[in-house]
C-alpha atoms as a PDB file:
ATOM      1  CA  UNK A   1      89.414 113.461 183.048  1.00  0.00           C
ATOM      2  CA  UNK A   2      85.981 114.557 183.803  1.00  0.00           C
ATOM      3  CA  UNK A   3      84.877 113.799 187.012  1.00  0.00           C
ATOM      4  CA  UNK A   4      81.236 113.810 185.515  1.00  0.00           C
ATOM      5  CA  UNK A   5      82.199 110.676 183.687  1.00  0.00           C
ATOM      6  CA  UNK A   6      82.464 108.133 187.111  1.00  0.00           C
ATOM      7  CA  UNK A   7      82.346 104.922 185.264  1.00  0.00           C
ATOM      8  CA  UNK A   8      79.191 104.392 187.233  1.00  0.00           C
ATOM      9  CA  UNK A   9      77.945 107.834 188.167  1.00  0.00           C
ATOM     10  CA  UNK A  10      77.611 111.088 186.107  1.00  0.00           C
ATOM     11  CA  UNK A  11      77.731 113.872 188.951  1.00  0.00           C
ATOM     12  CA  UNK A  12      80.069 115.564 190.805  1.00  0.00           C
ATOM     13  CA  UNK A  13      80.463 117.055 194.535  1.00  0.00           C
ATOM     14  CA  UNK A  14      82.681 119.906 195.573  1.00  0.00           C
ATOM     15  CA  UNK A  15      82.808 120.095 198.743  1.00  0.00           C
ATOM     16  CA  UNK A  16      85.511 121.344 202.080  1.00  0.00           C
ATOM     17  CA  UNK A  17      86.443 119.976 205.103  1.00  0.00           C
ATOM     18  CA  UNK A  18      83.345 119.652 207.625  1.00  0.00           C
ATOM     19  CA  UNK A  19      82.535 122.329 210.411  1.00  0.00           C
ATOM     20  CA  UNK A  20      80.217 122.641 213.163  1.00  0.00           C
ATOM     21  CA  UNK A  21      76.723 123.709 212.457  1.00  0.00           C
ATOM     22  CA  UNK A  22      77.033 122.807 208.541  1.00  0.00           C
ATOM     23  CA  UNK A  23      73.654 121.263 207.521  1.00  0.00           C
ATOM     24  CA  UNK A  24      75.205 119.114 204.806  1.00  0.00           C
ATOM     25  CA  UNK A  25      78.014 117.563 206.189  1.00  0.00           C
ATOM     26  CA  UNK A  26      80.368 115.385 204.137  1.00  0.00           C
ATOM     27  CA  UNK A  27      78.897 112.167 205.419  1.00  0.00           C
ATOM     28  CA  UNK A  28      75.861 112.630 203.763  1.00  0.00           C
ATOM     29  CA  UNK A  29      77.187 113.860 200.371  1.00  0.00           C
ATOM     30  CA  UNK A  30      79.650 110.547 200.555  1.00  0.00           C
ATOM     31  CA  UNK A  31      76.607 108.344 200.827  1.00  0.00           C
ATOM     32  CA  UNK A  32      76.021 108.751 196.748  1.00  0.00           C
ATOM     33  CA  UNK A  33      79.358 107.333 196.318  1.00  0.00           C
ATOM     34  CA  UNK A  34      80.060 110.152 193.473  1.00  0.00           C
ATOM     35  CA  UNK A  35      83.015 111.737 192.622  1.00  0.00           C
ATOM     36  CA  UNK A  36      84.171 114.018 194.847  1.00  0.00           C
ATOM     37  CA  UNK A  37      86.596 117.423 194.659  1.00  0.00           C
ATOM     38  CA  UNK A  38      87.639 118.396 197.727  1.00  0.00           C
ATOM     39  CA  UNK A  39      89.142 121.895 198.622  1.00  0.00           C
ATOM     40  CA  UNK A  40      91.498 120.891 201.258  1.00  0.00           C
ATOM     41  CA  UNK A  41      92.132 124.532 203.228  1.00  0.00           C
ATOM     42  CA  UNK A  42      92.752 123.477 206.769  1.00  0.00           C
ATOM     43  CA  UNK A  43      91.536 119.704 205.689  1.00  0.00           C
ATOM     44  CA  UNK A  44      91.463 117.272 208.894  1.00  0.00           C
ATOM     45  CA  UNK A  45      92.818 114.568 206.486  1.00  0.00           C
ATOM     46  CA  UNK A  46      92.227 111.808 208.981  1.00  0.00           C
ATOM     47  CA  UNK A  47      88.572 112.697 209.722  1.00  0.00           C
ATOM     48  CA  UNK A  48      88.069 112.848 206.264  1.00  0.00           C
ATOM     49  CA  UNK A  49      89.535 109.726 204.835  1.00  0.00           C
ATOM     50  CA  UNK A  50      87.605 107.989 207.901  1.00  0.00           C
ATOM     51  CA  UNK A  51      84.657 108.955 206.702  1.00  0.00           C
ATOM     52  CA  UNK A  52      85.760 107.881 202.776  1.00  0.00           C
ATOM     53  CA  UNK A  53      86.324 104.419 203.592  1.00  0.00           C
ATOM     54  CA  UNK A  54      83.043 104.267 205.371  1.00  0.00           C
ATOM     55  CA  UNK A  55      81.220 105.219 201.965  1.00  0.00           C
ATOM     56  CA  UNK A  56      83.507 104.129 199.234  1.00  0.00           C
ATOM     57  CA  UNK A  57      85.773 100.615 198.808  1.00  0.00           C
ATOM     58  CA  UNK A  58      89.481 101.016 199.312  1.00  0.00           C
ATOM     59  CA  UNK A  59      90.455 100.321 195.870  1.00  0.00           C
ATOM     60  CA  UNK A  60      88.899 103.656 194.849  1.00  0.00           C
ATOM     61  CA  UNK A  61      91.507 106.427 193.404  1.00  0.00           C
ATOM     62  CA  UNK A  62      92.310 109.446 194.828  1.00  0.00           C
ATOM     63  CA  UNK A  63      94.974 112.474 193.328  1.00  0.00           C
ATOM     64  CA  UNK A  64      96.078 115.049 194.948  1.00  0.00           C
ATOM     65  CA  UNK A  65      96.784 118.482 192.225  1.00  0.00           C
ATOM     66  CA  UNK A  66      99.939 120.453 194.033  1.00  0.00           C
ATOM     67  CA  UNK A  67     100.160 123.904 192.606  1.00  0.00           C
ATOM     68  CA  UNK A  68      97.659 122.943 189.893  1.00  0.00           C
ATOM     69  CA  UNK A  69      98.371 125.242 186.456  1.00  0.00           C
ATOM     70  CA  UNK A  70     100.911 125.851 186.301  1.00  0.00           C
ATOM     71  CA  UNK A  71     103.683 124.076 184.032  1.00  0.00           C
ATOM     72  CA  UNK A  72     106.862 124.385 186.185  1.00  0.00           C
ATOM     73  CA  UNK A  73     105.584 123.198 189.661  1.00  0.00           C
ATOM     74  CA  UNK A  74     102.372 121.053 188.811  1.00  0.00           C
ATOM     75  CA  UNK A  75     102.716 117.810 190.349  1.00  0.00           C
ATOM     76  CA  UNK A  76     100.233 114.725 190.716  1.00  0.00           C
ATOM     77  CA  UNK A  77     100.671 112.568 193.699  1.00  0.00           C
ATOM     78  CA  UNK A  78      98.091 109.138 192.679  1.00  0.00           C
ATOM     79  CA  UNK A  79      96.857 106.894 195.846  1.00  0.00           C
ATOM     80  CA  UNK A  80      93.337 104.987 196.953  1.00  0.00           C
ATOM     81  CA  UNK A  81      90.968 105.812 199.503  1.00  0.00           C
ATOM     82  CA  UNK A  82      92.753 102.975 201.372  1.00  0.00           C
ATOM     83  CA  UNK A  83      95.824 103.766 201.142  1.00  0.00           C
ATOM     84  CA  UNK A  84      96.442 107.605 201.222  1.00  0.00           C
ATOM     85  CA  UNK A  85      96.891 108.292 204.861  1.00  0.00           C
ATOM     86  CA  UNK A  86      99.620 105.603 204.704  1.00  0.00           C
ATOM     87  CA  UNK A  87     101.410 105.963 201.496  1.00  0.00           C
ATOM     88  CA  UNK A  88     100.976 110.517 200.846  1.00  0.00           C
ATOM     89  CA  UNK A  89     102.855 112.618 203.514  1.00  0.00           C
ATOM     90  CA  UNK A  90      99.848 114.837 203.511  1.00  0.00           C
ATOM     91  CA  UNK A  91     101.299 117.312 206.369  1.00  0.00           C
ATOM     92  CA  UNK A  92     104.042 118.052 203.672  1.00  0.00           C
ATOM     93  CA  UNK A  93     101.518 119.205 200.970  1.00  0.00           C
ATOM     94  CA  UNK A  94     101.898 123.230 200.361  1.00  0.00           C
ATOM     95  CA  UNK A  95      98.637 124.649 201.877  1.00  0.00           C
ATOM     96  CA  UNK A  96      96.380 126.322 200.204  1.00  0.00           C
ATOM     97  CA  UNK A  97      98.244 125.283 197.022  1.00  0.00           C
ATOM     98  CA  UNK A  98      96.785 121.683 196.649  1.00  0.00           C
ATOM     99  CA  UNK A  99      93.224 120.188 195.756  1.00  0.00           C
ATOM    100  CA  UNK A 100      91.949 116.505 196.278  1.00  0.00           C
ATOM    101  CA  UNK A 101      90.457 114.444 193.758  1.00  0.00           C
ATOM    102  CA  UNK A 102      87.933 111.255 194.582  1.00  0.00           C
ATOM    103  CA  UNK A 103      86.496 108.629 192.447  1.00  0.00           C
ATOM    104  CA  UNK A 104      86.833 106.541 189.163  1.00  0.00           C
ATOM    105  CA  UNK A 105      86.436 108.938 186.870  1.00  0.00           C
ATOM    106  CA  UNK A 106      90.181 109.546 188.036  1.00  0.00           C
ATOM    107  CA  UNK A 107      90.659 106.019 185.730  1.00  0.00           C
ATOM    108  CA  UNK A 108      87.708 105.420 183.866  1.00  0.00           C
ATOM    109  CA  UNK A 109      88.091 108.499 181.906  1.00  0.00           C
ATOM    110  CA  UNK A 110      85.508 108.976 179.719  1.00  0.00           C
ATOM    111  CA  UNK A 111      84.220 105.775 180.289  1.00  0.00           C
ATOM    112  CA  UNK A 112      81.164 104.550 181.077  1.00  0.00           C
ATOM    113  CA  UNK A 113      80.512 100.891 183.070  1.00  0.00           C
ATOM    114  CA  UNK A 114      77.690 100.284 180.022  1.00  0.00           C
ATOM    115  CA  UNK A 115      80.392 100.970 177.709  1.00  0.00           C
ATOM    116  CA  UNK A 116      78.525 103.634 175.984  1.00  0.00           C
ATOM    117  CA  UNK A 117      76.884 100.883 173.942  1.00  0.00           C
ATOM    118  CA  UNK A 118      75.285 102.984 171.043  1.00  0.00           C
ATOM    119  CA  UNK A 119      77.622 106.109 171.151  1.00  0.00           C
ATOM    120  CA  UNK A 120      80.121 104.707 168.576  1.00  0.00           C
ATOM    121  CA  UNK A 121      76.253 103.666 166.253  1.00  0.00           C
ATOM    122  CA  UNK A 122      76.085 107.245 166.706  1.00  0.00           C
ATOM    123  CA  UNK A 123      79.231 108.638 166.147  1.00  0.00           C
ATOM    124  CA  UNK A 124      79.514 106.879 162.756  1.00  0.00           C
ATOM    125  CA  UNK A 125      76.220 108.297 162.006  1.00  0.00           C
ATOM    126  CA  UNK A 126      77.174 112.074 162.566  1.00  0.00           C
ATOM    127  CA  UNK A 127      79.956 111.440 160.679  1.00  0.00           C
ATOM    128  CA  UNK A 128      79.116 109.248 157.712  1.00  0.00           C
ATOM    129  CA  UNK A 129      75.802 111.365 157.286  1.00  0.00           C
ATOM    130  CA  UNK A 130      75.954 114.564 159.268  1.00  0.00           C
ATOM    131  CA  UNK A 131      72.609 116.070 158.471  1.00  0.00           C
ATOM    132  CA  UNK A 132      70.937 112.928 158.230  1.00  0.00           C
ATOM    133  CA  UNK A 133      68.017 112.246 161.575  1.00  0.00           C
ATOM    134  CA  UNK A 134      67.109 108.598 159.625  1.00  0.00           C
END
């Protein structure tokens, strides 16, 4: 899934826990209500998720990637902004070995909350007559 494809937003943040001094702090970047990826060395989970359900409803998805690559140990734990600290045994998640996922795109794909209205007009039209601008 991209996470430039939000169902209602087309950008992404990647971004790390919060520390003092930092001029952009996670707050802020929250306030756009984007997708987020979140590297999660030495992540205050709490403060974090805090600070999620301030910005974004409950209902909104959140995956965490454990050892992410590769084929044997790869595993996807699924959850909401609401729910995580309850539901994912976060203290149990291999450090360093782990990245966190926010937003719709996590469901809506390549979606888009318009529905892409033309793209299949178009993608009929590059097919049906590739070279063709009329």
């Amino acid at each position: 899934m991209s996470p430039t494809y939000g169902f209602d937003t087309n950008s992404v943040i990647i971004t790390m826990d919060d520390w003092p001094g930092r001029r952009d702090p996670n707050d802020k970047l929250m306030a756009l209500q984007t997708s987020l990826v979140v590297y999660t060395m030495h992540l205050d989970y709490p403060r974090l998720f805090k600070k999620l359900a301030h910005h974004y409803p409950a209902d909104t998805p959140v995956v965490v990637v454990c050892n992410a690559g590769s084929s044997e140990n790869q595993s996807v734990i699924r959850s909401t902004v609401g729910r995580f600290l309850k539901e994912v045994r976060y203290q149990d998640l291999p450090p360093e070995r782990h990245i966190l996922l926010i937003g719709h795109f996590l469901e809506a794909g390549q979606a888009r909350k318009d529905g892409l209205e033309h793209g299949g007009d178009f993608i009929r039209k590059m097919h049906d007559h590739p070279g063709d601008s009329n």
